[in-house]
PDB file of N, CA and C in Angstrom:
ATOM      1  N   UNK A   1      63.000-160.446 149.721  1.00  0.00           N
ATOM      2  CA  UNK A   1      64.251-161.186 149.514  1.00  0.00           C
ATOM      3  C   UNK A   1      65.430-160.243 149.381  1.00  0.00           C
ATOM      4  N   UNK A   2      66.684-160.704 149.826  1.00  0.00           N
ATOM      5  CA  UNK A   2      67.551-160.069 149.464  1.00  0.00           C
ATOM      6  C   UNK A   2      68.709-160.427 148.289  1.00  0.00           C
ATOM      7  N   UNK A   3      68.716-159.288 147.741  1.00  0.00           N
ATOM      8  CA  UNK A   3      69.823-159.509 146.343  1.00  0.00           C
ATOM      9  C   UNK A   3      71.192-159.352 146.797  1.00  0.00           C
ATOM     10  N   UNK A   4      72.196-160.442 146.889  1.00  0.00           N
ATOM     11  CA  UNK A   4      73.443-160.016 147.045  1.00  0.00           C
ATOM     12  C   UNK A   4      74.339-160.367 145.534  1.00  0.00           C
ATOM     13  N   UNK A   5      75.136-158.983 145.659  1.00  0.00           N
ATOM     14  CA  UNK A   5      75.994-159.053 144.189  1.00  0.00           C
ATOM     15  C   UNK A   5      77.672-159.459 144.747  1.00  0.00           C
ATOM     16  N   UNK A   6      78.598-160.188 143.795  1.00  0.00           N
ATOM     17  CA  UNK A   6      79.616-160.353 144.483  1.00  0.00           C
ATOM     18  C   UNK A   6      80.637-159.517 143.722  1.00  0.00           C
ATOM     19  N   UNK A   7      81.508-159.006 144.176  1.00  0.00           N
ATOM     20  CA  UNK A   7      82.087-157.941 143.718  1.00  0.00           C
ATOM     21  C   UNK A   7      82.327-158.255 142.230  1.00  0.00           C
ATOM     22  N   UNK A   8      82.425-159.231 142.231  1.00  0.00           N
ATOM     23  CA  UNK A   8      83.069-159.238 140.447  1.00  0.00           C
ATOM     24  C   UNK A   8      81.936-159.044 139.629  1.00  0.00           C
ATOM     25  N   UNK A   9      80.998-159.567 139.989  1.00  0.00           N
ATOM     26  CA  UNK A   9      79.642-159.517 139.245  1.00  0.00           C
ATOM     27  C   UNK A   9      79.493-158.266 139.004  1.00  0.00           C
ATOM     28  N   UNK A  10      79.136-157.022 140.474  1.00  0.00           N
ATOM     29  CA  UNK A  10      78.952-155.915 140.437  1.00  0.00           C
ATOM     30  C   UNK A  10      80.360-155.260 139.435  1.00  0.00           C
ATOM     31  N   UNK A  11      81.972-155.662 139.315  1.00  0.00           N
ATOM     32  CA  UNK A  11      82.578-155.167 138.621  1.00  0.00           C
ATOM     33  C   UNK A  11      82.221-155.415 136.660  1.00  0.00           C
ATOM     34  N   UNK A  12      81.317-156.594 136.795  1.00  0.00           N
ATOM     35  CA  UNK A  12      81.323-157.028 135.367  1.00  0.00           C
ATOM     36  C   UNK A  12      80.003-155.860 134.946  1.00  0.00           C
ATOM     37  N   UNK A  13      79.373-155.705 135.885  1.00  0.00           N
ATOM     38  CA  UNK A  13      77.935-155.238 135.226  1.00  0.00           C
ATOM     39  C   UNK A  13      78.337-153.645 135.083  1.00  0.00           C
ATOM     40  N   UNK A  14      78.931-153.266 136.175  1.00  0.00           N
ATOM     41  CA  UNK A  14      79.564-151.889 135.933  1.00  0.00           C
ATOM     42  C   UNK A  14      80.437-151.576 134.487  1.00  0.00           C
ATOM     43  N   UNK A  15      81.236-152.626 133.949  1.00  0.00           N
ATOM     44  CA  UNK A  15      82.041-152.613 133.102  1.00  0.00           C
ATOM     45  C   UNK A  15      81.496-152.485 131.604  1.00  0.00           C
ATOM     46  N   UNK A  16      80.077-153.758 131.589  1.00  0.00           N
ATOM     47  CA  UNK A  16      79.779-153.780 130.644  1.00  0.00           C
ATOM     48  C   UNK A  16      78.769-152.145 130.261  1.00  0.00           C
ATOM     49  N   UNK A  17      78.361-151.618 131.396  1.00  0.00           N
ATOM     50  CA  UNK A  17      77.470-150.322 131.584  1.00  0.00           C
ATOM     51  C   UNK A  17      78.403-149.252 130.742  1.00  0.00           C
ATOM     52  N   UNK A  18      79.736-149.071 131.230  1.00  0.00           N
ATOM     53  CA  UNK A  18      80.777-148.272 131.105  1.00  0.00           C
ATOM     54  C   UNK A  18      81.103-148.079 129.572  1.00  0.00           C
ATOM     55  N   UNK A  19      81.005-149.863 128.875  1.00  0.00           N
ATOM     56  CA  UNK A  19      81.251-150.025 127.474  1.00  0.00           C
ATOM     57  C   UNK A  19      80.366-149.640 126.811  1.00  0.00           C
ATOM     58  N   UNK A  20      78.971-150.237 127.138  1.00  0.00           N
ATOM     59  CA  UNK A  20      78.051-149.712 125.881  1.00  0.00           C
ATOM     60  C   UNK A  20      77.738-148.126 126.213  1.00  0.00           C
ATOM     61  N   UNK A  21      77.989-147.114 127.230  1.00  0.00           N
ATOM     62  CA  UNK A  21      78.169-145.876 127.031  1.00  0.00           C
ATOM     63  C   UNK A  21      78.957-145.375 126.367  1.00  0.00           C
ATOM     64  N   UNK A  22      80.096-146.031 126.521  1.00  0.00           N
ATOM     65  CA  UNK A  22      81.597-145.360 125.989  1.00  0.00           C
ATOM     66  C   UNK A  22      81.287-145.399 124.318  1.00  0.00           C
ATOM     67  N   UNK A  23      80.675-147.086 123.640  1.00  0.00           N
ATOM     68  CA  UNK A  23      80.478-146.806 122.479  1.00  0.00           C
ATOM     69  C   UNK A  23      79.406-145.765 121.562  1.00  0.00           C
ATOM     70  N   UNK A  24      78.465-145.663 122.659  1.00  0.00           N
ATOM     71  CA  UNK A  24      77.493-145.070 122.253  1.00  0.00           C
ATOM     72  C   UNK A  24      77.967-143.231 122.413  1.00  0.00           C
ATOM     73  N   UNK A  25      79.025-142.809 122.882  1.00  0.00           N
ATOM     74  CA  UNK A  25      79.235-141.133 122.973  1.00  0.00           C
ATOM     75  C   UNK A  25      80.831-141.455 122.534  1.00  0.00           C
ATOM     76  N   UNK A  26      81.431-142.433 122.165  1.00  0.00           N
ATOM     77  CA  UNK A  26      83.129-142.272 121.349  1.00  0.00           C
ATOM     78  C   UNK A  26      82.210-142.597 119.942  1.00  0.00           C
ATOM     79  N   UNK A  27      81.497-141.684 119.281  1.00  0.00           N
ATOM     80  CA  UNK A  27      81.095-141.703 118.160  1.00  0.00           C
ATOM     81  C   UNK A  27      82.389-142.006 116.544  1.00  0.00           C
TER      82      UNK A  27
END
């Protein structure tokens, strides 16, 4: 099967990735 992401999705999942890094190393 194929997985298609739609950009916003792919922008939300990127975003939320971005946050819980950012909180986890802005100690």
């Amino acid at each position: 099967g194929k997985i298609l992401y739609r950009e916003s999705d792919i922008e939300r999942m990127l975003a939320d990735g971005y946050r819980s890094a950012y909180r986890q190393t802005a100690t």
